[in-house]
C-alpha atoms as a PDB file:
ATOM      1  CA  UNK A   1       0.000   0.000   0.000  1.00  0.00           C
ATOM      2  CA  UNK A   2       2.942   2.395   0.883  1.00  0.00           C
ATOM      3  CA  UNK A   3       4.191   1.875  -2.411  1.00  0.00           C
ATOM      4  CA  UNK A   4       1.393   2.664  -4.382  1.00  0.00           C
ATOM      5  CA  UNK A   5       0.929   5.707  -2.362  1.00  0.00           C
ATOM      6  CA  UNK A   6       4.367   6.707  -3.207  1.00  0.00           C
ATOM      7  CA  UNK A   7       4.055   6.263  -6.604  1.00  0.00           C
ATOM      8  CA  UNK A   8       0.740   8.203  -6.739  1.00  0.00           C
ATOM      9  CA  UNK A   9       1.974  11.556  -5.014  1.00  0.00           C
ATOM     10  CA  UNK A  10       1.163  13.631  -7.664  1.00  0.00           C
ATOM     11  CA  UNK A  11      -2.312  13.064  -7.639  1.00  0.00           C
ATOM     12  CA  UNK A  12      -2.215  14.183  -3.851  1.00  0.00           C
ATOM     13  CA  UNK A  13      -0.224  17.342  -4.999  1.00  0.00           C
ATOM     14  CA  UNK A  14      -2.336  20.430  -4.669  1.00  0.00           C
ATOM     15  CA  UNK A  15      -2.297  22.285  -8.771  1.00  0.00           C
ATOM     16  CA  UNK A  16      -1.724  25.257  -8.037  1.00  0.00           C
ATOM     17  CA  UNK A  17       1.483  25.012  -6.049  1.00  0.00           C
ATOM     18  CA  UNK A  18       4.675  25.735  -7.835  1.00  0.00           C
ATOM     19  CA  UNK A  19       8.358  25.663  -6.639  1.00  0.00           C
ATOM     20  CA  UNK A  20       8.780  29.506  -7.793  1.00  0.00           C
ATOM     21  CA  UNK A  21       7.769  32.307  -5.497  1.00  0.00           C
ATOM     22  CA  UNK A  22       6.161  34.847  -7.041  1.00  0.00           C
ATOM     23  CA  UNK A  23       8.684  38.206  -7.202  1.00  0.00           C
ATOM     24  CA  UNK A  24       8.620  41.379  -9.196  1.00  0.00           C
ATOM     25  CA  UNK A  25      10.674  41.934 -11.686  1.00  0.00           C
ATOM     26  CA  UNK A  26      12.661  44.816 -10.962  1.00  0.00           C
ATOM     27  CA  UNK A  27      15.403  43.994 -14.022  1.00  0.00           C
ATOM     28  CA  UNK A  28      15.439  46.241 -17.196  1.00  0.00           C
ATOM     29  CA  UNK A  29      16.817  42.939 -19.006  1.00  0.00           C
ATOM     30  CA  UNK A  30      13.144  42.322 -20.936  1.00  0.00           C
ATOM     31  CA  UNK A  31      10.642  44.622 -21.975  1.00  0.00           C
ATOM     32  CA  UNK A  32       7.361  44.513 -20.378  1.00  0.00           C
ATOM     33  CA  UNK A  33       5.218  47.182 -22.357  1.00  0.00           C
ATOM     34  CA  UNK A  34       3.810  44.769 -24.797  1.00  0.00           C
ATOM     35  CA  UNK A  35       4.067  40.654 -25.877  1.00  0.00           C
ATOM     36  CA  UNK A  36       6.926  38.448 -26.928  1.00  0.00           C
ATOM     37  CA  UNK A  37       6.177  35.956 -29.651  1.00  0.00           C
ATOM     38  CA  UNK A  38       6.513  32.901 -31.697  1.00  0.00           C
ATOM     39  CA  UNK A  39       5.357  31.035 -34.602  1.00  0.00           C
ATOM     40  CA  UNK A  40       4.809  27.248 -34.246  1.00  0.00           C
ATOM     41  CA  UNK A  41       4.970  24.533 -36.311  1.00  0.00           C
ATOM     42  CA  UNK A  42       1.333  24.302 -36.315  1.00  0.00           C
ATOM     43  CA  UNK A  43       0.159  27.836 -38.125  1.00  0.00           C
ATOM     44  CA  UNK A  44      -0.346  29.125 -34.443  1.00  0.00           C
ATOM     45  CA  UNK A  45       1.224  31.991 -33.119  1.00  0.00           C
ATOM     46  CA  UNK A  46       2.722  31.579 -29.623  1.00  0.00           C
ATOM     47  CA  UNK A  47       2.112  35.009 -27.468  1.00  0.00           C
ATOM     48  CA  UNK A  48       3.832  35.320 -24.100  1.00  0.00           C
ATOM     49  CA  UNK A  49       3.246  38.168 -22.146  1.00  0.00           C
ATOM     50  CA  UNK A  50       5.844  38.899 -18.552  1.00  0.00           C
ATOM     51  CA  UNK A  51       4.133  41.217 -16.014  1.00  0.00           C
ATOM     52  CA  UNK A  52       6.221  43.016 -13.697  1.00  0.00           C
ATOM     53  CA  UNK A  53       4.294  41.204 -10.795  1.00  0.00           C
ATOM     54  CA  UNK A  54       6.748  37.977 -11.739  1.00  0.00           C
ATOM     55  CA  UNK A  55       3.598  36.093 -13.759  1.00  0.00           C
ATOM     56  CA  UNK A  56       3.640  35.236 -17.359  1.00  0.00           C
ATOM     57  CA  UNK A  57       1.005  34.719 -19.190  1.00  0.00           C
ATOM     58  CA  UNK A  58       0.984  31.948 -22.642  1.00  0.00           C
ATOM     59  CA  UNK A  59      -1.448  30.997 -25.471  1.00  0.00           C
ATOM     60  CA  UNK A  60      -0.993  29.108 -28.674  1.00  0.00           C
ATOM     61  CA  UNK A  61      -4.781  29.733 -29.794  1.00  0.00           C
ATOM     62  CA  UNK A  62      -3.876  32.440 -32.097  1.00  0.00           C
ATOM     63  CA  UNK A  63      -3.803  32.281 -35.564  1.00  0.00           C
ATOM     64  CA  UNK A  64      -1.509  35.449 -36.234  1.00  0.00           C
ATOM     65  CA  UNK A  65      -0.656  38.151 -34.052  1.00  0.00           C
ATOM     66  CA  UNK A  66      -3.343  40.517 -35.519  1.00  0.00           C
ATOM     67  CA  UNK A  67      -6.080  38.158 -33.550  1.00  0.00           C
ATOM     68  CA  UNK A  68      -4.420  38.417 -30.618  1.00  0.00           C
ATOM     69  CA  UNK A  69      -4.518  42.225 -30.719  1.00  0.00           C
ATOM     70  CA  UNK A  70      -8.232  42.367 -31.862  1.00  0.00           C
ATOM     71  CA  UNK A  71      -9.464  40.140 -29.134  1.00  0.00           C
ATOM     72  CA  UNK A  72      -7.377  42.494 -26.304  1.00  0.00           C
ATOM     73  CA  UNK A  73      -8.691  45.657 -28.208  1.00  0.00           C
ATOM     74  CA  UNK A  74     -12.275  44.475 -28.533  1.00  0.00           C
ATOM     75  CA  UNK A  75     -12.172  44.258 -24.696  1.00  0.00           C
ATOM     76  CA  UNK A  76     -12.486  40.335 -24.269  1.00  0.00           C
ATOM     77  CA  UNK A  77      -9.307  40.253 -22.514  1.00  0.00           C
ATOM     78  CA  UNK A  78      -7.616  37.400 -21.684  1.00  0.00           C
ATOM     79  CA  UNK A  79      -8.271  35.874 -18.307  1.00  0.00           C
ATOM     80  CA  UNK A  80     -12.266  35.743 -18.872  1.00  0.00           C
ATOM     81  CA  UNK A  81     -11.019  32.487 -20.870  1.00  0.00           C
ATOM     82  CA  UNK A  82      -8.175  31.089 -19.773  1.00  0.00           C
ATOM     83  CA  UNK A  83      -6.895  27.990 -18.051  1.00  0.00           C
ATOM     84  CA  UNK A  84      -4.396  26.978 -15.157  1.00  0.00           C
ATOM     85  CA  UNK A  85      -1.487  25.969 -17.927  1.00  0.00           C
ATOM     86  CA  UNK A  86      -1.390  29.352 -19.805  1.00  0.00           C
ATOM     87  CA  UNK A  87      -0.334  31.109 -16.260  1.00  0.00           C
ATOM     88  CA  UNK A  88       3.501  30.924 -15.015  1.00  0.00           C
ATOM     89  CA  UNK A  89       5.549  32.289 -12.283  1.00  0.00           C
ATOM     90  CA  UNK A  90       9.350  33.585 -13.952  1.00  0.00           C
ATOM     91  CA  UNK A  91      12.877  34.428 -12.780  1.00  0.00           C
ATOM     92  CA  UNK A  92      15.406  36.638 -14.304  1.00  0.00           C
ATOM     93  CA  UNK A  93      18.956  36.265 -13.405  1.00  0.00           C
ATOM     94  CA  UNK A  94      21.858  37.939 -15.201  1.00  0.00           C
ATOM     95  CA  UNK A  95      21.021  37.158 -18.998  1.00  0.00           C
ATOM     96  CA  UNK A  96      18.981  33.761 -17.877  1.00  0.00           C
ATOM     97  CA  UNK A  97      15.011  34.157 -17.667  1.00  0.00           C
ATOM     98  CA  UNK A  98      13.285  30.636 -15.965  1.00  0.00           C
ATOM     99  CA  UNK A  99       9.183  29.543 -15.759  1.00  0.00           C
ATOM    100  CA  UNK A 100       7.686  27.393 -13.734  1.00  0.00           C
ATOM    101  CA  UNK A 101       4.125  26.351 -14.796  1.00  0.00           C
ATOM    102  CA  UNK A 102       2.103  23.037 -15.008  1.00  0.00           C
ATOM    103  CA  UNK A 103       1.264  21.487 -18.034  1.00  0.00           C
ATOM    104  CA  UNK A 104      -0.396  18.057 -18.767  1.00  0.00           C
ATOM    105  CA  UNK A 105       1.767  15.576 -20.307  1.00  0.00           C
ATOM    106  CA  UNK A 106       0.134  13.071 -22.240  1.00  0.00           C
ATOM    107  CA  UNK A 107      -1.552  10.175 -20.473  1.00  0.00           C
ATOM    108  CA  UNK A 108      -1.490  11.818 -17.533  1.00  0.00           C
ATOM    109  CA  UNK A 109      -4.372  12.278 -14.766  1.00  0.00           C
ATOM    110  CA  UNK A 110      -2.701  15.295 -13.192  1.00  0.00           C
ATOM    111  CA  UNK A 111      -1.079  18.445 -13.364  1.00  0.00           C
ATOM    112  CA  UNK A 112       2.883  17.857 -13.902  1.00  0.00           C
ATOM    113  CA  UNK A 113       5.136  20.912 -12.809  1.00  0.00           C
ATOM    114  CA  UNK A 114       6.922  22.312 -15.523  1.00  0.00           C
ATOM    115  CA  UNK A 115      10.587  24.901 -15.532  1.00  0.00           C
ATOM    116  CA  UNK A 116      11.819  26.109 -18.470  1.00  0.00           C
ATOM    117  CA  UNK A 117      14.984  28.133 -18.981  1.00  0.00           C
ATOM    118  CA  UNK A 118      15.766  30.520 -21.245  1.00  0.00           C
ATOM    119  CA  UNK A 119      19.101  33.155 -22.281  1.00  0.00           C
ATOM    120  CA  UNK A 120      18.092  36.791 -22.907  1.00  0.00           C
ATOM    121  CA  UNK A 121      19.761  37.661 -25.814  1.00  0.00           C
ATOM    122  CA  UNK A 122      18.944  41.417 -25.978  1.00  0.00           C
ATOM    123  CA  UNK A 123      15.798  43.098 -24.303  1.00  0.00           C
ATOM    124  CA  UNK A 124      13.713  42.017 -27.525  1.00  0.00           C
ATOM    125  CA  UNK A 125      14.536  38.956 -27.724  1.00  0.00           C
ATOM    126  CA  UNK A 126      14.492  35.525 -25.788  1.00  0.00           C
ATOM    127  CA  UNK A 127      15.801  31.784 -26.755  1.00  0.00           C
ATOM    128  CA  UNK A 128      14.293  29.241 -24.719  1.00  0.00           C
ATOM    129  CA  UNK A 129      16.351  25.442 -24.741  1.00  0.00           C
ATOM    130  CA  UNK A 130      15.093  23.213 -22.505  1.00  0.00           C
ATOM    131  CA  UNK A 131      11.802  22.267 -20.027  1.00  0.00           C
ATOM    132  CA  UNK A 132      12.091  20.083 -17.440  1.00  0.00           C
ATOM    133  CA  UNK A 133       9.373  18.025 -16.181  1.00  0.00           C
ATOM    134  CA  UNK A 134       8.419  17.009 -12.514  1.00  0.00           C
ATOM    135  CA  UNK A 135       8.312  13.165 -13.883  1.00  0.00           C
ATOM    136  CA  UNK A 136      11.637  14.065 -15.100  1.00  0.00           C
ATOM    137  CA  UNK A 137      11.381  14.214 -18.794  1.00  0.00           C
ATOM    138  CA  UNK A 138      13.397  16.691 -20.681  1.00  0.00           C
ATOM    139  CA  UNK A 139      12.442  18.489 -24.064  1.00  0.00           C
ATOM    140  CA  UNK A 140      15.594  20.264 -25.401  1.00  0.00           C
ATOM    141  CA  UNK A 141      14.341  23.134 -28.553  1.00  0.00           C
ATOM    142  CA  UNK A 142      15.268  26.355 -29.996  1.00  0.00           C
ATOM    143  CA  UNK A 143      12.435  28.592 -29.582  1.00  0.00           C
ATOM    144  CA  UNK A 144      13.355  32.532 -30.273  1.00  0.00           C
ATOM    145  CA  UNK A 145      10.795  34.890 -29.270  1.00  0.00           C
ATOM    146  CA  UNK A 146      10.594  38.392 -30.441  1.00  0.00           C
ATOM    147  CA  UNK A 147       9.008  41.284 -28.786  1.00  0.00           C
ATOM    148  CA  UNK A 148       6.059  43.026 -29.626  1.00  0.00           C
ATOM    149  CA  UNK A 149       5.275  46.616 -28.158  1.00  0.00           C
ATOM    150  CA  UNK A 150       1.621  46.749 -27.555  1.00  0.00           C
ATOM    151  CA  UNK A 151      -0.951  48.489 -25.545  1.00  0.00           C
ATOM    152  CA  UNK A 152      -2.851  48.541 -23.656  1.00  0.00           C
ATOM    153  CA  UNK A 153      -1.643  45.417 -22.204  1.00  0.00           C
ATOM    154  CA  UNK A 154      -4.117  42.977 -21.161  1.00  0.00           C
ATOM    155  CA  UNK A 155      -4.471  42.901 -16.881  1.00  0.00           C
ATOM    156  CA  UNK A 156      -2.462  39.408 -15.270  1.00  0.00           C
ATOM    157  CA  UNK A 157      -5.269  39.418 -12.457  1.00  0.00           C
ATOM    158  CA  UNK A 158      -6.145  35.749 -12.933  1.00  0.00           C
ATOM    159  CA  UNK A 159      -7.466  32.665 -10.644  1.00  0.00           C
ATOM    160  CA  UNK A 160      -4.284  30.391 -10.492  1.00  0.00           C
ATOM    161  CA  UNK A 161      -1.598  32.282  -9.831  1.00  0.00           C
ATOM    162  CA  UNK A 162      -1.917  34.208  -6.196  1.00  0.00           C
END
């Protein structure tokens, strides 16, 4: 019985506990008056947007970055829609940025803690390499995201991150 318990911990965890503490950015090294961005693989456009509060916010439902802006501008916001994995906690250190969110891995029941790390390559500009996982998988990538300057930035006052 002990065993199995062991083995199940995860599903015990509570989801919206994360290793990262939430702390305010107070480092020039990004800009925070608009979005960073990315285009997948998948026709989807990848928006990120860091608050100085320490929370970043993610979504891949975009089509192009001109939907993003419409939906902020038409005042629908963001949060009215979104879910526990699009919200992060982040770190800056020297030229080194690092997330920690959940995500759900395929197959899985529960919530799996996510930290991602990333080298600031100019205040426009971030390259993400690597996510580790809290059952210990690693994905290893090159994903370059560019800055957007946009207002007025959508609010990060959301449910899952406190």
């Amino acid at each position: 019985m002990l065993l199995l318990l062991t083995g199940c911990k995860d599903l015990f965890r509570k989801d919206d506990e994360l290793s990262f503490v939430r702390t305010p950015n107070t480092s020039n090294k990004i800009r925070l008056d608009g979005y960073y961005y990315k285009y997948s693989d998948l026709n989807r456009v990848v928006i990120s947007i860091y608050y100085q509060n320490g929370v970043v916010y993610s979504n891949s439902k975009f089509s192009d970055l001109n939907s993003f802006e419409t939906k902020v501008n038409d005042g629908n916001g963001i949060t009215s829609e979104s879910i526990k994995i699009q919200w992060e906690l982040y770190l800056i250190k020297e030229d080194s940025i690092f997330t920690n969110g959940l995500a759900i891995l395929s197959g899985a029941l529960y919530f799996s803690e996510m930290f991602s790390k990333g080298i600031i390559l100019n205040d426009t500009t971030i390259l993400f390499k690597e996510t580790k996982f809290s059952n210990g998988n690693i994905d290893s990538y090159n994903d370059t995201l560019h800055f957007k300057q946009f207002n007025p930035k959508p609010d990060s006052t959301n449910v899952f991150i406190k």
